[in-house]
PDB file of N, CA and C in Angstrom:
ATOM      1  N   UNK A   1      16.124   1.744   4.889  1.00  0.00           N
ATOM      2  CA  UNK A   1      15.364   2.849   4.345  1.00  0.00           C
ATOM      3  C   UNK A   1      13.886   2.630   4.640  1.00  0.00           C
ATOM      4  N   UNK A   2      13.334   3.272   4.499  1.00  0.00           N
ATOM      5  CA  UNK A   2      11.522   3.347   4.882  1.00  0.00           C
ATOM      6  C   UNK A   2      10.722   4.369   4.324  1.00  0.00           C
ATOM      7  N   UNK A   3       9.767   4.350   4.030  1.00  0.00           N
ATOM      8  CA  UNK A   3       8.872   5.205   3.270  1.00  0.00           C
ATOM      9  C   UNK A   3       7.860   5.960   4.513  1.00  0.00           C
ATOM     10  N   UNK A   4       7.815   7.311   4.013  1.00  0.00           N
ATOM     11  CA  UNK A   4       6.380   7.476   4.899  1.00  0.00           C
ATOM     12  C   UNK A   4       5.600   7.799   4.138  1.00  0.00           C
ATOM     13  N   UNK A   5       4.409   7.102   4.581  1.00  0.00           N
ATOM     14  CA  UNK A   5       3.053   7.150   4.366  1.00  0.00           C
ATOM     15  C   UNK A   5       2.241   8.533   4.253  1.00  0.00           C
ATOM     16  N   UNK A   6       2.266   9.072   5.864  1.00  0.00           N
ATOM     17  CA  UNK A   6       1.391   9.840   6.586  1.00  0.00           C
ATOM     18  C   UNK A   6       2.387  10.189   7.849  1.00  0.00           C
ATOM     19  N   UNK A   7       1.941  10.983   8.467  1.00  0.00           N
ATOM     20  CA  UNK A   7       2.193  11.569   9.928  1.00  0.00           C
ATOM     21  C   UNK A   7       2.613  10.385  11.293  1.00  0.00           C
ATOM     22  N   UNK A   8       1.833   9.681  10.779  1.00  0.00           N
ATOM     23  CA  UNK A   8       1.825   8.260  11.783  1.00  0.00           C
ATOM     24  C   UNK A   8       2.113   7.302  11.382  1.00  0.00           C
ATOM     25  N   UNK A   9       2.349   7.100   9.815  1.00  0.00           N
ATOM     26  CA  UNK A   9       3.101   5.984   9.458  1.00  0.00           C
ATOM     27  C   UNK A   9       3.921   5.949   8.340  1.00  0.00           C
ATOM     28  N   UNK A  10       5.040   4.782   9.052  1.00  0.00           N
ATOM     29  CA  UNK A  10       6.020   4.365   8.267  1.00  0.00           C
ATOM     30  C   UNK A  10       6.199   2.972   7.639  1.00  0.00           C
ATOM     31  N   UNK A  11       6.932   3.000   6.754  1.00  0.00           N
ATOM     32  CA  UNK A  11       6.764   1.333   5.881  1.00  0.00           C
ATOM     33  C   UNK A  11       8.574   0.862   5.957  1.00  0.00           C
ATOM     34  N   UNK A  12       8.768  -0.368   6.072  1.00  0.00           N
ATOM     35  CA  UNK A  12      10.142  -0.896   5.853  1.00  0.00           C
ATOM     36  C   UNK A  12      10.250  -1.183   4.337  1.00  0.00           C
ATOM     37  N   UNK A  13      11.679  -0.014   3.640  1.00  0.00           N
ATOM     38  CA  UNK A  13      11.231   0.082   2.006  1.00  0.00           C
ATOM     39  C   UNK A  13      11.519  -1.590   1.326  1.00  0.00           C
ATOM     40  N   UNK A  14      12.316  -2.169   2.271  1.00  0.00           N
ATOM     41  CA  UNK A  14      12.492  -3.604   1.778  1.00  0.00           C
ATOM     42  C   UNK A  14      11.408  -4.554   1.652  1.00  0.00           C
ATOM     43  N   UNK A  15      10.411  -4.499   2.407  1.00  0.00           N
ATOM     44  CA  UNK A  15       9.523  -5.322   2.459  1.00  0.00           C
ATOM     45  C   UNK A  15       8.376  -4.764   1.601  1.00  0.00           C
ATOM     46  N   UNK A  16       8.755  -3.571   0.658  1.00  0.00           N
ATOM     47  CA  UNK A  16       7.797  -3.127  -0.251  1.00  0.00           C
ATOM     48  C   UNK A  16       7.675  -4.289  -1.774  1.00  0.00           C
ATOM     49  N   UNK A  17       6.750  -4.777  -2.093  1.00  0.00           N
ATOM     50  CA  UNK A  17       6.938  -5.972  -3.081  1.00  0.00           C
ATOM     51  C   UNK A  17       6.232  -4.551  -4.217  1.00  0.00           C
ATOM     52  N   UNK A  18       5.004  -3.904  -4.154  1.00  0.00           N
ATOM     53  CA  UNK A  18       4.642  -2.864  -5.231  1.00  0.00           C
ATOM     54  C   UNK A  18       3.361  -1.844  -4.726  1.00  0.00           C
ATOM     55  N   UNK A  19       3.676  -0.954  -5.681  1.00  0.00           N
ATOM     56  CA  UNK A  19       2.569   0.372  -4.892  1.00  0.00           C
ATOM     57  C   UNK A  19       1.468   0.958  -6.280  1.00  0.00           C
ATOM     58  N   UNK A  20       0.655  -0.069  -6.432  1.00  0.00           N
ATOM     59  CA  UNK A  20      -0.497   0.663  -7.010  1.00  0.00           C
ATOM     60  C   UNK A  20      -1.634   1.347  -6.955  1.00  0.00           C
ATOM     61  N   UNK A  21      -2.196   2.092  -8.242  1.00  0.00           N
ATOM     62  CA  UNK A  21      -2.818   3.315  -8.157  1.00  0.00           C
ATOM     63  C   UNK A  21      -4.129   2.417  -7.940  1.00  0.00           C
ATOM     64  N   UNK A  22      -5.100   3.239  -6.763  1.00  0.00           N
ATOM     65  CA  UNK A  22      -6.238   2.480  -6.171  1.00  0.00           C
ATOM     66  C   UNK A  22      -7.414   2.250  -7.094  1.00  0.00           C
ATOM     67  N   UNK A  23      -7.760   3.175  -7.452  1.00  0.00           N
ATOM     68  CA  UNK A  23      -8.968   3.393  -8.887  1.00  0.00           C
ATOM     69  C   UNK A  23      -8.575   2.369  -9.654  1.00  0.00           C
ATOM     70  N   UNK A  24      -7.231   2.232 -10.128  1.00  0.00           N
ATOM     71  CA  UNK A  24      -7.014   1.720 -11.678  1.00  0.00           C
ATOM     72  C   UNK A  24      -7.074   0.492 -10.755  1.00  0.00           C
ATOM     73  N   UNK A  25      -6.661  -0.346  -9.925  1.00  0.00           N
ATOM     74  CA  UNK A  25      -6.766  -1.564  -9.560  1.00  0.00           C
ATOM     75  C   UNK A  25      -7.408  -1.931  -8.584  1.00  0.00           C
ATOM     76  N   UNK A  26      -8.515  -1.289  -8.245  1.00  0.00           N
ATOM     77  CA  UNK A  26      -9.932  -1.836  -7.632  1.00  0.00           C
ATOM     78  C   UNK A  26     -10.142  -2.957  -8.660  1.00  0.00           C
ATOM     79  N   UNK A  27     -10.754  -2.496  -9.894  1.00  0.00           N
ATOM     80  CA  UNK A  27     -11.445  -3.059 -10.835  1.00  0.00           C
ATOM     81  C   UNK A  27     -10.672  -4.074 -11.787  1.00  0.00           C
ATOM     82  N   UNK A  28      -9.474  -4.723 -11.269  1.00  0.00           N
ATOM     83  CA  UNK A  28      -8.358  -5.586 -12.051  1.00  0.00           C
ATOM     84  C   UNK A  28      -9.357  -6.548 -11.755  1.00  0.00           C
ATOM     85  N   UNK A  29      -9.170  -7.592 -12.431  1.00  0.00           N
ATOM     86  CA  UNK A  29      -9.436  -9.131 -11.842  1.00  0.00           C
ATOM     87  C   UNK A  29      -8.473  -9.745 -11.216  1.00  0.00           C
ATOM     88  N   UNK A  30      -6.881  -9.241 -11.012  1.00  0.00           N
ATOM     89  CA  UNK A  30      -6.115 -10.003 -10.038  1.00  0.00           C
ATOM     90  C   UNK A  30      -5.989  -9.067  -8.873  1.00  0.00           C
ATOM     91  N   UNK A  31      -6.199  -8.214  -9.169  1.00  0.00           N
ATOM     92  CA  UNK A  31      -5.825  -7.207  -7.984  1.00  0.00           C
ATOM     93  C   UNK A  31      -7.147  -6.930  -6.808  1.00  0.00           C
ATOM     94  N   UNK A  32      -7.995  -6.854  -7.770  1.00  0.00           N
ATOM     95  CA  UNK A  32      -9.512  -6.850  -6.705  1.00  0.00           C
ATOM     96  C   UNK A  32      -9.658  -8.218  -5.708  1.00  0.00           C
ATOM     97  N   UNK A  33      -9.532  -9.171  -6.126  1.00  0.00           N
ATOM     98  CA  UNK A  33      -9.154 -10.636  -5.493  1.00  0.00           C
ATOM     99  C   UNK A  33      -8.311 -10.495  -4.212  1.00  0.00           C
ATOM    100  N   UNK A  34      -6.998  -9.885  -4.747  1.00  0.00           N
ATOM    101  CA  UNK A  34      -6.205  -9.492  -3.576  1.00  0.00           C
ATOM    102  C   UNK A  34      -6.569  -9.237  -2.426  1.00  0.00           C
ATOM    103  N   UNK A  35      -7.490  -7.992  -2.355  1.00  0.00           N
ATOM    104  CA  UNK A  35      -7.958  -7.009  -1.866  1.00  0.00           C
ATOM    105  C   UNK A  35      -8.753  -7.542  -0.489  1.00  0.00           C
ATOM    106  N   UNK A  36      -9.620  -8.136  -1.322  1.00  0.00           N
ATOM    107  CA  UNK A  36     -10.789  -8.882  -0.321  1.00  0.00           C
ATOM    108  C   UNK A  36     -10.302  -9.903   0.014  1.00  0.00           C
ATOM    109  N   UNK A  37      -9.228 -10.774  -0.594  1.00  0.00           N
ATOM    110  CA  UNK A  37      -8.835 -11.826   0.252  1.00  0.00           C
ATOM    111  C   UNK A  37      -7.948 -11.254   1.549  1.00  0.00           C
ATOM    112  N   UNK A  38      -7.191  -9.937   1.690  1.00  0.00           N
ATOM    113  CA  UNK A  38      -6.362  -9.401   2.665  1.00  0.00           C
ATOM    114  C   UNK A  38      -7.656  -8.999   3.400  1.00  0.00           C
ATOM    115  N   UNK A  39      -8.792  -8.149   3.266  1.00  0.00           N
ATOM    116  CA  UNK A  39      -9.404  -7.953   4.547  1.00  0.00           C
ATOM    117  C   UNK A  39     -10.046  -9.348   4.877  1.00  0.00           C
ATOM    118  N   UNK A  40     -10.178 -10.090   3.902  1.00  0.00           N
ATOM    119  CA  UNK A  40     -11.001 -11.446   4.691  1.00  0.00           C
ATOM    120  C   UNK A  40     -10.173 -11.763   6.272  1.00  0.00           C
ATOM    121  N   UNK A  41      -8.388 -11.613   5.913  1.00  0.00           N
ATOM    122  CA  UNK A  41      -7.743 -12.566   6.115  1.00  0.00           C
ATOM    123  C   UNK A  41      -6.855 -11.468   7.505  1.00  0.00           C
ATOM    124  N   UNK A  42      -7.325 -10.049   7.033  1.00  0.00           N
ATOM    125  CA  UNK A  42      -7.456  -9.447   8.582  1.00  0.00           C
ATOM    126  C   UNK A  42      -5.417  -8.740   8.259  1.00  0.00           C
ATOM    127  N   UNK A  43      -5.129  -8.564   6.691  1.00  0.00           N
ATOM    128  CA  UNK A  43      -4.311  -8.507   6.316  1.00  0.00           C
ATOM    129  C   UNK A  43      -4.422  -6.957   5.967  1.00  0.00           C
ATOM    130  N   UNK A  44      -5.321  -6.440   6.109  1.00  0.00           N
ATOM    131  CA  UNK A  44      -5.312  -5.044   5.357  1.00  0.00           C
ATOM    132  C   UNK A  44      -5.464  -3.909   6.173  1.00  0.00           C
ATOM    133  N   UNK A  45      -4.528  -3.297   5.996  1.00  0.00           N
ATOM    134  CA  UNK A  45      -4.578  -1.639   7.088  1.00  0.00           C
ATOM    135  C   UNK A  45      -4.855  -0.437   6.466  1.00  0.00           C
ATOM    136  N   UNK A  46      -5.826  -0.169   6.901  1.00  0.00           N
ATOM    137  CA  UNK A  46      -6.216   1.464   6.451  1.00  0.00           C
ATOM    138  C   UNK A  46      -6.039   2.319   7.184  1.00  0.00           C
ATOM    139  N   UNK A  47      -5.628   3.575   6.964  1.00  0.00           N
ATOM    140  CA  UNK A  47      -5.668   5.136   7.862  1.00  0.00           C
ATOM    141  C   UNK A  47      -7.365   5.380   8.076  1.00  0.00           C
ATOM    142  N   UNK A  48      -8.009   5.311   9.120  1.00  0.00           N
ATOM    143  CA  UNK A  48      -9.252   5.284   9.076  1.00  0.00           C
ATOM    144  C   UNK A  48      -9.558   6.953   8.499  1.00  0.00           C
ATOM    145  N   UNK A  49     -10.857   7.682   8.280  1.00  0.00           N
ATOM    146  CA  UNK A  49     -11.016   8.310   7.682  1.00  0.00           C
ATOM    147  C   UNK A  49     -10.555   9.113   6.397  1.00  0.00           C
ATOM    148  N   UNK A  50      -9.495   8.161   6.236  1.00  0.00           N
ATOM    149  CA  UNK A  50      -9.137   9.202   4.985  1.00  0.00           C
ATOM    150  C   UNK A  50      -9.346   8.167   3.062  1.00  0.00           C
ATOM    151  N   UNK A  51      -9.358   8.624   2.320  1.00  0.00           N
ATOM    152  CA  UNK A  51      -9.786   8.252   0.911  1.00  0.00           C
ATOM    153  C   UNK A  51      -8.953   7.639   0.423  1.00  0.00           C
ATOM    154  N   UNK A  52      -8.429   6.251   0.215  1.00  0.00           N
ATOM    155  CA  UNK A  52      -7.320   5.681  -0.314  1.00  0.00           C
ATOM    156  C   UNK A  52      -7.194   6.094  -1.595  1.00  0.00           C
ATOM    157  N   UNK A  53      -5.658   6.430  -2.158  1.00  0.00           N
ATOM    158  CA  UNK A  53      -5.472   6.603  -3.372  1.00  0.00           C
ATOM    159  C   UNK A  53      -4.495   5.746  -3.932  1.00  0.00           C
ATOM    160  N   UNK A  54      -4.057   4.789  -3.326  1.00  0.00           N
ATOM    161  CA  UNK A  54      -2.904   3.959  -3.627  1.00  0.00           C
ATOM    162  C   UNK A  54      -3.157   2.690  -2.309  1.00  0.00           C
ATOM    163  N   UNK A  55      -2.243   1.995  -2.853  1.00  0.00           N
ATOM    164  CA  UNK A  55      -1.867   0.587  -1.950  1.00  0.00           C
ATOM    165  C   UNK A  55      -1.045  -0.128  -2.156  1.00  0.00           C
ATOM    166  N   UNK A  56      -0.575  -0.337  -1.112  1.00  0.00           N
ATOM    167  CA  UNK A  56       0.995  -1.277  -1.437  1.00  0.00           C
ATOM    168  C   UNK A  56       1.550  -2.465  -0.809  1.00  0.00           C
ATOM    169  N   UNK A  57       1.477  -3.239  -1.474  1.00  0.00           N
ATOM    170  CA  UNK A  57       1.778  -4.691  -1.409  1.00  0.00           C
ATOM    171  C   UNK A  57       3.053  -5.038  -0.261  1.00  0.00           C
ATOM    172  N   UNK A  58       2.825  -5.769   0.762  1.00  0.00           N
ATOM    173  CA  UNK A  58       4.113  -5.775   1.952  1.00  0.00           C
ATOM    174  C   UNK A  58       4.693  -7.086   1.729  1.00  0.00           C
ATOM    175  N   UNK A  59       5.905  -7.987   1.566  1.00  0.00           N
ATOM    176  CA  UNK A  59       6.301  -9.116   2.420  1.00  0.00           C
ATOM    177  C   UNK A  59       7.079  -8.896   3.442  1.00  0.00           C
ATOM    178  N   UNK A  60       7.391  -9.645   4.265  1.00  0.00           N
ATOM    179  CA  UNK A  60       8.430  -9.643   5.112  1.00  0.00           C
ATOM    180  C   UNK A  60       8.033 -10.505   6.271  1.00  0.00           C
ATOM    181  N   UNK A  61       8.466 -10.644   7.614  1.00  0.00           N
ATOM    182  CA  UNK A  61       8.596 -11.883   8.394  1.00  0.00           C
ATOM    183  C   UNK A  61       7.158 -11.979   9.172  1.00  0.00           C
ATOM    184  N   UNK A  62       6.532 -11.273   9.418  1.00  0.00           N
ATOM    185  CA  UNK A  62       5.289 -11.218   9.154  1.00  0.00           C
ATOM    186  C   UNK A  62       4.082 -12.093   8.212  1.00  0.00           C
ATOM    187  N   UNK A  63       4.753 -12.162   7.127  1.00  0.00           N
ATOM    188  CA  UNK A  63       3.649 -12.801   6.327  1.00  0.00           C
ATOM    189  C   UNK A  63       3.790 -11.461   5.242  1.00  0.00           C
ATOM    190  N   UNK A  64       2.307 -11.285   4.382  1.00  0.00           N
ATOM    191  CA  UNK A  64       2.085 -10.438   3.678  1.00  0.00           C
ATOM    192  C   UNK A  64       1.385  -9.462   4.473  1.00  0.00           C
ATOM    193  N   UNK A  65       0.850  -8.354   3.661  1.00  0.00           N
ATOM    194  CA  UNK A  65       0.270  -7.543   3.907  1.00  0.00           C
ATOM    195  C   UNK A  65      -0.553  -6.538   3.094  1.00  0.00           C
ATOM    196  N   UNK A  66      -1.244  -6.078   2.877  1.00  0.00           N
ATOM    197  CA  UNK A  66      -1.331  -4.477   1.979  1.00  0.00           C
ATOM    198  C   UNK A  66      -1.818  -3.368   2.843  1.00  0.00           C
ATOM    199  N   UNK A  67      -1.038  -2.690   2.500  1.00  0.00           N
ATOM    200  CA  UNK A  67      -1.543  -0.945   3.161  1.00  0.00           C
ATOM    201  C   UNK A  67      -1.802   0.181   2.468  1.00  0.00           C
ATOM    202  N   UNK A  68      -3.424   0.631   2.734  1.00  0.00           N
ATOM    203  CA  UNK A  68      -4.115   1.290   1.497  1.00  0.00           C
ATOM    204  C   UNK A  68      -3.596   2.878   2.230  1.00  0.00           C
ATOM    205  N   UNK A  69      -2.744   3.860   1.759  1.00  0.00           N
ATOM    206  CA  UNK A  69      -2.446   5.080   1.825  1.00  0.00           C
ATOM    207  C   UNK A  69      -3.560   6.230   1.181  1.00  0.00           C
ATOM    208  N   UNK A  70      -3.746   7.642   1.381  1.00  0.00           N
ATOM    209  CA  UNK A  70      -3.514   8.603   0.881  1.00  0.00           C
ATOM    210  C   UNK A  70      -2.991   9.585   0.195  1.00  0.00           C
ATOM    211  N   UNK A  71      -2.050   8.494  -0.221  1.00  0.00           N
ATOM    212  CA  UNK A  71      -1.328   9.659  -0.845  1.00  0.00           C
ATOM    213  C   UNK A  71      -0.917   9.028  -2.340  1.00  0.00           C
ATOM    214  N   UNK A  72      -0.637   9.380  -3.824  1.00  0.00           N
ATOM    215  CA  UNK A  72      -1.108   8.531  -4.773  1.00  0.00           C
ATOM    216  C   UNK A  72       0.612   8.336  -4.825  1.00  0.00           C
ATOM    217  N   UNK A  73      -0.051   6.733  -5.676  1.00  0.00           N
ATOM    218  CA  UNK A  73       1.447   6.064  -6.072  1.00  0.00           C
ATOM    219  C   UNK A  73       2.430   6.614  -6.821  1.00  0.00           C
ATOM    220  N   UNK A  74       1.718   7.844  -7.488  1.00  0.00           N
ATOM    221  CA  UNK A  74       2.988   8.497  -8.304  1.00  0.00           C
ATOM    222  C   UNK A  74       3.824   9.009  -7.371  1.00  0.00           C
ATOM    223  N   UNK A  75       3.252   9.437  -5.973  1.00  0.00           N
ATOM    224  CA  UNK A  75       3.962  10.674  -5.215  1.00  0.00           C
ATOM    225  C   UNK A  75       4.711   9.323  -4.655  1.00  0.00           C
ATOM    226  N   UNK A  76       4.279   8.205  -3.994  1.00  0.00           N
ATOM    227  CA  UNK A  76       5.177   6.717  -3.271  1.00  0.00           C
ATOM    228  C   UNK A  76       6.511   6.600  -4.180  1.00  0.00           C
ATOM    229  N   UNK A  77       5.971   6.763  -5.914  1.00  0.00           N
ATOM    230  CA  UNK A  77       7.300   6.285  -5.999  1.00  0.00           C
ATOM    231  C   UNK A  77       8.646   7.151  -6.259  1.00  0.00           C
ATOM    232  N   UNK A  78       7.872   8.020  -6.306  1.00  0.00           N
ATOM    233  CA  UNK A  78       9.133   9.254  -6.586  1.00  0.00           C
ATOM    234  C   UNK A  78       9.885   9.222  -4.558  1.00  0.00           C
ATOM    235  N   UNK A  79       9.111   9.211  -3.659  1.00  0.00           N
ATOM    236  CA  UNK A  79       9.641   9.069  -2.606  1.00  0.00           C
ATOM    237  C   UNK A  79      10.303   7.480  -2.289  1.00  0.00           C
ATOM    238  N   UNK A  80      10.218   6.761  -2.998  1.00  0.00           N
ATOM    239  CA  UNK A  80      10.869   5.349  -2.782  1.00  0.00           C
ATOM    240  C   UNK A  80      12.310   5.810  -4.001  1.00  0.00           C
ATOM    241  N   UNK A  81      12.478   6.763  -4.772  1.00  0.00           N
ATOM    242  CA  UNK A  81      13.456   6.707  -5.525  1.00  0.00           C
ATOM    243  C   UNK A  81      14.346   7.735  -5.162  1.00  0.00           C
ATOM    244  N   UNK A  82      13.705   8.473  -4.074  1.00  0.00           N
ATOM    245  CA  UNK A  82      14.471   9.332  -3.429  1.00  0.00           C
ATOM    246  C   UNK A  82      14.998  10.730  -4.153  1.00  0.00           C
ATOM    247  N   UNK A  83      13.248  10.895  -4.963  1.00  0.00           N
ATOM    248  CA  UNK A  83      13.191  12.140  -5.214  1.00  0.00           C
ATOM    249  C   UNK A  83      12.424  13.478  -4.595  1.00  0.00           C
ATOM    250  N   UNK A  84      11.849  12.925  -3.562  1.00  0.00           N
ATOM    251  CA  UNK A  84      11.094  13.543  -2.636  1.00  0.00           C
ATOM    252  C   UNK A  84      11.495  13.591  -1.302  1.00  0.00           C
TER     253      UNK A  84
END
């Protein structure tokens, strides 16, 4: 199964670990940490021009990952539950 993102991207739904709302966890103290340690670490993918409203945590054989979307986590998870 796989999630889409956007027009151009897709996610493997297995390697989804969690999809939070961007506002509310900018400003976490574990989650902001995250954040900047993934772009330090060259771990973080953005859709260039567009306004992140969510982000979601990757594992898989790769390593980790996070990928900051457009589209908000309420709408991710209703499409990860396969109501959308």
């Amino acid at each position: 199964m796989y999630l889409k993102l956007s027009n151009d991207l897709v996610l493997p739904a297995g390697e989804i670990v969690g999809v939070f709302d961007f506002d509310n966890c900018t400003t976490g103290r574990r989650t902001l940490p995250l954040l900047e340690r993934a772009q330090r670490e060259g771990r973080l993918d953005a859709s260039p021009g567009e306004l992140p409203r969510s982000f979601i945590l990757l594992c898989g054989e790769g390593g980790w990952r996070v990928v900051l979307s457009p589209v908000t986590s309420a709408t991710l998870r209703r499409r990860i539950a396969g109501e959308e």
